[in-house]
Protein backbone atom coordinates (compact mmCIF):
# COMPACT_ATOMS: atom_id res chain seq x y z
CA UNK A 1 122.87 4.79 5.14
CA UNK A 2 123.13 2.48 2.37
CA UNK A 3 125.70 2.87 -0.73
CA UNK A 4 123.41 3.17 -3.74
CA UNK A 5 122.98 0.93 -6.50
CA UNK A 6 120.90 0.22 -9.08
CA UNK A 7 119.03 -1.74 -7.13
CA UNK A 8 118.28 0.04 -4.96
CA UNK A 9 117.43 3.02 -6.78
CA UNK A 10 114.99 0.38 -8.20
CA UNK A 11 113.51 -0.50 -5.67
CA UNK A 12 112.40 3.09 -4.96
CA UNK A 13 109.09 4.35 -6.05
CA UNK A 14 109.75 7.20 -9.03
CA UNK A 15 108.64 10.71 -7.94
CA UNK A 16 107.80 13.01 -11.00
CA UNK A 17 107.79 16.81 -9.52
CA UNK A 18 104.78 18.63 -9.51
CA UNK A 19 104.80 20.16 -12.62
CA UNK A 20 104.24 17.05 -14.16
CA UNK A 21 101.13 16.08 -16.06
CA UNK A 22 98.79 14.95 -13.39
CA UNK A 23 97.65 11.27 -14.93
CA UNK A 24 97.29 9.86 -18.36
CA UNK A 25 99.71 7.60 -20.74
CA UNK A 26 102.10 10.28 -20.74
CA UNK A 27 102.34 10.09 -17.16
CA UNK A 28 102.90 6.69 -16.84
CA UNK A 29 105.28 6.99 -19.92
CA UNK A 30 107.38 9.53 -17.45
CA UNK A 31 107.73 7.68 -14.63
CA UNK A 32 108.63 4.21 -16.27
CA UNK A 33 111.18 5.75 -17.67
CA UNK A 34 112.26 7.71 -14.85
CA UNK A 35 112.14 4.31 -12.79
CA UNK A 36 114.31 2.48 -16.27
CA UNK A 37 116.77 5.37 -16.91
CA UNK A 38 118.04 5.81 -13.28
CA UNK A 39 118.19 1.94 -12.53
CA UNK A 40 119.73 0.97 -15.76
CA UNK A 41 121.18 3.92 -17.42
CA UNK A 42 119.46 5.67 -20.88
CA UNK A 43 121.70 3.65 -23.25
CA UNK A 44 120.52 0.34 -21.91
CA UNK A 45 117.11 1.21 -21.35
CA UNK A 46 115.86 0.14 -24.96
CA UNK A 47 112.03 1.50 -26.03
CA UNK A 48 111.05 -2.07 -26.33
CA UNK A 49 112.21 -2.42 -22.58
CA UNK A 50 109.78 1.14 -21.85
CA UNK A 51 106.78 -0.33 -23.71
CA UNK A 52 106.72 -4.08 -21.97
CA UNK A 53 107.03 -2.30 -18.37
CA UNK A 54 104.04 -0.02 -19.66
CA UNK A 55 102.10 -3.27 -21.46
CA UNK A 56 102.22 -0.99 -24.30
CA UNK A 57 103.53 -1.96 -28.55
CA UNK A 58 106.52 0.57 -28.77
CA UNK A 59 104.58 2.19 -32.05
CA UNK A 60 101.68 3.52 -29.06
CA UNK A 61 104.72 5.22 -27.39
CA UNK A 62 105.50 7.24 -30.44
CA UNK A 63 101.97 8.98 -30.29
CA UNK A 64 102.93 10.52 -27.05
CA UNK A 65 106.62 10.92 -27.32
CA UNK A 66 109.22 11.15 -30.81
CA UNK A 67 112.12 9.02 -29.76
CA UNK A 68 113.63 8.05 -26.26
CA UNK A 69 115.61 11.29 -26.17
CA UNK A 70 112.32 13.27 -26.40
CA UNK A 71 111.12 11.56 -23.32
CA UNK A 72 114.55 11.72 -21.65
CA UNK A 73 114.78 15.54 -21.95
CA UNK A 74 111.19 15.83 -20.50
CA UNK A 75 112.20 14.46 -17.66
CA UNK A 76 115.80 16.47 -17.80
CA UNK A 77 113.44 19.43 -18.69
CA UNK A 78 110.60 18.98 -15.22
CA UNK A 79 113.73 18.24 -12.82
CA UNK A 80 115.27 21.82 -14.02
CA UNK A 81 111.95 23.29 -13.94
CA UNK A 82 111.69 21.80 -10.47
CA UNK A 83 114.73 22.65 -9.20
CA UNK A 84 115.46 26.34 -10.46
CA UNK A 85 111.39 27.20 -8.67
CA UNK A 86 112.47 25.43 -5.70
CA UNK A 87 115.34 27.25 -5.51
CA UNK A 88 114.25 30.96 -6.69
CA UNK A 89 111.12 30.07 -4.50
CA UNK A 90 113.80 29.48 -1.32
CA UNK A 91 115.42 32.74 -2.01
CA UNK A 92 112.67 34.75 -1.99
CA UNK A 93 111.60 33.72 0.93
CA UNK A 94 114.60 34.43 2.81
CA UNK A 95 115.24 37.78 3.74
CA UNK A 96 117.91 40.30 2.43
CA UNK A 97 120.92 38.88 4.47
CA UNK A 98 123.41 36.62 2.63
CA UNK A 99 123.81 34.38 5.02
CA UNK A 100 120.13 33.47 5.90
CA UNK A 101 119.81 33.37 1.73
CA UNK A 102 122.35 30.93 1.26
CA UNK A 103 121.43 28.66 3.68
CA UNK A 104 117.92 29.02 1.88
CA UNK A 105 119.47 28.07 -1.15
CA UNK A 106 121.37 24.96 0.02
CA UNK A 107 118.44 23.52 2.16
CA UNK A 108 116.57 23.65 -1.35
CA UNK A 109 118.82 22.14 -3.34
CA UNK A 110 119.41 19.25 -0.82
CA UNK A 111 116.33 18.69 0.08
CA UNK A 112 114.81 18.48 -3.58
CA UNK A 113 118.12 15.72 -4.43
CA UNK A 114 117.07 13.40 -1.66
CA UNK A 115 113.59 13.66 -2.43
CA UNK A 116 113.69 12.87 -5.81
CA UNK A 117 116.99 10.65 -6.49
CA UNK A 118 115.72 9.04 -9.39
CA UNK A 119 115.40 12.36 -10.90
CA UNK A 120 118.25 13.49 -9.61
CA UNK A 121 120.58 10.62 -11.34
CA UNK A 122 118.73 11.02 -14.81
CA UNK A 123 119.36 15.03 -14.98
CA UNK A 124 122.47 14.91 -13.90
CA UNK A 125 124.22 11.62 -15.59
CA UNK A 126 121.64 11.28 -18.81
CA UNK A 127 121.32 14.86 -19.68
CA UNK A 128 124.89 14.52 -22.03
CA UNK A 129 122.84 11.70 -24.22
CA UNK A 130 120.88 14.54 -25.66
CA UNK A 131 121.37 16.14 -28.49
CA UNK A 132 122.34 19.77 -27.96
CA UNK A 133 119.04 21.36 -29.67
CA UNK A 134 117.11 18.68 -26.92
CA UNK A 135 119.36 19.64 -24.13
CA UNK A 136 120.07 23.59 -24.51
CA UNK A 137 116.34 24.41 -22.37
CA UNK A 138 117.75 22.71 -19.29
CA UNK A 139 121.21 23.83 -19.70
CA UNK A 140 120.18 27.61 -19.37
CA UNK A 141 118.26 26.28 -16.71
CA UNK A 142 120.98 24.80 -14.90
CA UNK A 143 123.20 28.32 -15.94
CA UNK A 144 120.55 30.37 -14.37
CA UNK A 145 120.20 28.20 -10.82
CA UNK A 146 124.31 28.08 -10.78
CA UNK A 147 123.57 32.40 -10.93
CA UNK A 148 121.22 32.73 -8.34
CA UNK A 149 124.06 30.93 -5.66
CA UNK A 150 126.91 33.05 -7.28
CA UNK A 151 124.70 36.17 -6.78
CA UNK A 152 124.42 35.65 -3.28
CA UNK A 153 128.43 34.39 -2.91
CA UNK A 154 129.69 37.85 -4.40
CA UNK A 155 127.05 39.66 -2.23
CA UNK A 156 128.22 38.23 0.73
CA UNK A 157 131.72 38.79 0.24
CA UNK A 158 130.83 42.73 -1.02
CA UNK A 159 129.49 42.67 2.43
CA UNK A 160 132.09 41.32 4.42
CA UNK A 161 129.64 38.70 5.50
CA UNK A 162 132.27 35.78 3.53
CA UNK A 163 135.57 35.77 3.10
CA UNK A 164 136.16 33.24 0.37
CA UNK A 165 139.64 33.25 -2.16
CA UNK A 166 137.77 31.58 -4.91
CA UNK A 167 133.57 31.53 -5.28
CA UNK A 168 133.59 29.63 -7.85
CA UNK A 169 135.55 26.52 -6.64
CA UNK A 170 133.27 26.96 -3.20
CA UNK A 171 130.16 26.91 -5.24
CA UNK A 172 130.68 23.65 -7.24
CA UNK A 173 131.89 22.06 -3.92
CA UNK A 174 128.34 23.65 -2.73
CA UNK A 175 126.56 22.26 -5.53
CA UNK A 176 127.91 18.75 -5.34
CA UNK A 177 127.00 18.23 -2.01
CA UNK A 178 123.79 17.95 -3.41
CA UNK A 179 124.34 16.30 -6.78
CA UNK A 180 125.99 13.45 -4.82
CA UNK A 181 123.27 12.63 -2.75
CA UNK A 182 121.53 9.85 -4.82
CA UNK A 183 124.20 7.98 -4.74
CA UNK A 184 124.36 7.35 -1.01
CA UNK A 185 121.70 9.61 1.47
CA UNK A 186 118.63 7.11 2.83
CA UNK A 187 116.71 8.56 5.32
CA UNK A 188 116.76 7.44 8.72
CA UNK A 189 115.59 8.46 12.50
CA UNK A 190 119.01 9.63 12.80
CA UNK A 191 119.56 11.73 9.74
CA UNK A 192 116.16 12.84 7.64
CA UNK A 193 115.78 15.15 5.14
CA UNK A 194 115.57 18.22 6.85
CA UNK A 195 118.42 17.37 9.63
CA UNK A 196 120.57 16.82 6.60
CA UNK A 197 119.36 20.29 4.48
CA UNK A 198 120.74 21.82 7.84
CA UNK A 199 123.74 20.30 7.87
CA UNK A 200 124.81 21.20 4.53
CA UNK A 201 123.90 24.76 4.93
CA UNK A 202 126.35 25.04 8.08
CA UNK A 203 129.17 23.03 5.83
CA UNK A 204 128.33 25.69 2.83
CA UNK A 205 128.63 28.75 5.33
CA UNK A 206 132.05 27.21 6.54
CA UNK A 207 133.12 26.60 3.69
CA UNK A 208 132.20 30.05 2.83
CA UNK A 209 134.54 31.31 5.69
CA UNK A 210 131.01 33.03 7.36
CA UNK A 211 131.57 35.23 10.07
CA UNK A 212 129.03 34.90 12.91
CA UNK A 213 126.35 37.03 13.62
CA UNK A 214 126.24 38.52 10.44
């Protein structure tokens, strides 16, 4: 597993989620900057840089797009649109027990970080270059995914299922298990994707002080 870099976050093909638009300039427009943003950061990614990687005159970008931040909290906007469904989608798929729902939970939110890094780095390091009227969508985003874990964290410890002194600290700790990813998961024979959405569902359940066969 390889430290990552910009680089090597380069070097990576950019993977827009599915909710985004399925071809055109705007497309393209998306994933250049996707590519640009995560490899170079959003302040040194310049519009002229976006329009020679797209063979475009900046002035065509502004047809499709207002200003770099209006493209930047697009993409901030699909990978919290794409992460919240991935996650309620997890939930509600995983029975009424706490513990089988928060290992739902986790394997979703790990497995959607090392599947899209790029778009992992961008929404989570970029999303403070927006302006707050550009960034409040995805922030209530963000506040509602952070709800779903809590909601399962307090019902496991009404339960008796966790036993846990402080849910909050455990849920950030939960959380950046997965925001770190990017910065250092590549998949190999030895550890994939799924092997490692396991893996961090068992550290979350530890963490979480689970008691067994509940």
């Amino acid at each position: 597993m390889a430290s990552s870099s910009p680089s090597r976050l380069r070097a990576r093909k950019a993977v827009l989620p599915a909710s985004a638009p399925a071809d055109g300039t705007r497309r393209r427009i998306l994933e250049t900057a996707l590519q640009l943003f995560a490899s170079r950061g959003f302040h040194d990614a310049s519009i002229r840089d976006l329009a020679k990687e797209l063979e475009l005159r900046p002035s065509a970008l502004y047809a499709h797009f207002p200003s770099k931040e209006h493209v930047l909290a697009e993409l901030v906007r699909l990978g919290h649109e794409a992460h919240h469904e991935g996650l309620r989608t997890a939930l509600l798929g995983a029975g009424a027990k706490p513990v089988e729902q928060l290992r739902a939970l986790v394997r979703a939110h790990t497995q959607l970080h090392a599947t899209h890094p790029q778009l992992a780095v961008v929404v989570n390091d970029e999303i403070h270059a927006l302006p707050p009227e550009l960034a409040a969508p995805s922030l209530a985003l963000r506040e509602q995914s952070a709800a779903l874990l809590m909601a399962v964290i307090e019902r496991g410890r009404a339960q008796g299922v966790f036993s846990v002194p402080n849910a909050g600290v455990v849920a950030a700790a939960i959380s950046a298990m997965g925001l770190r990813l990017p910065y250092w998961f590549e998949p190999t024979p030895a550890l994939d994707v799924d092997s490692l959405a396991d893996l961090h569902a068992e550290l979350a359940l530890r963490m979480l002080g689970a008691k067994a066969g509940k």
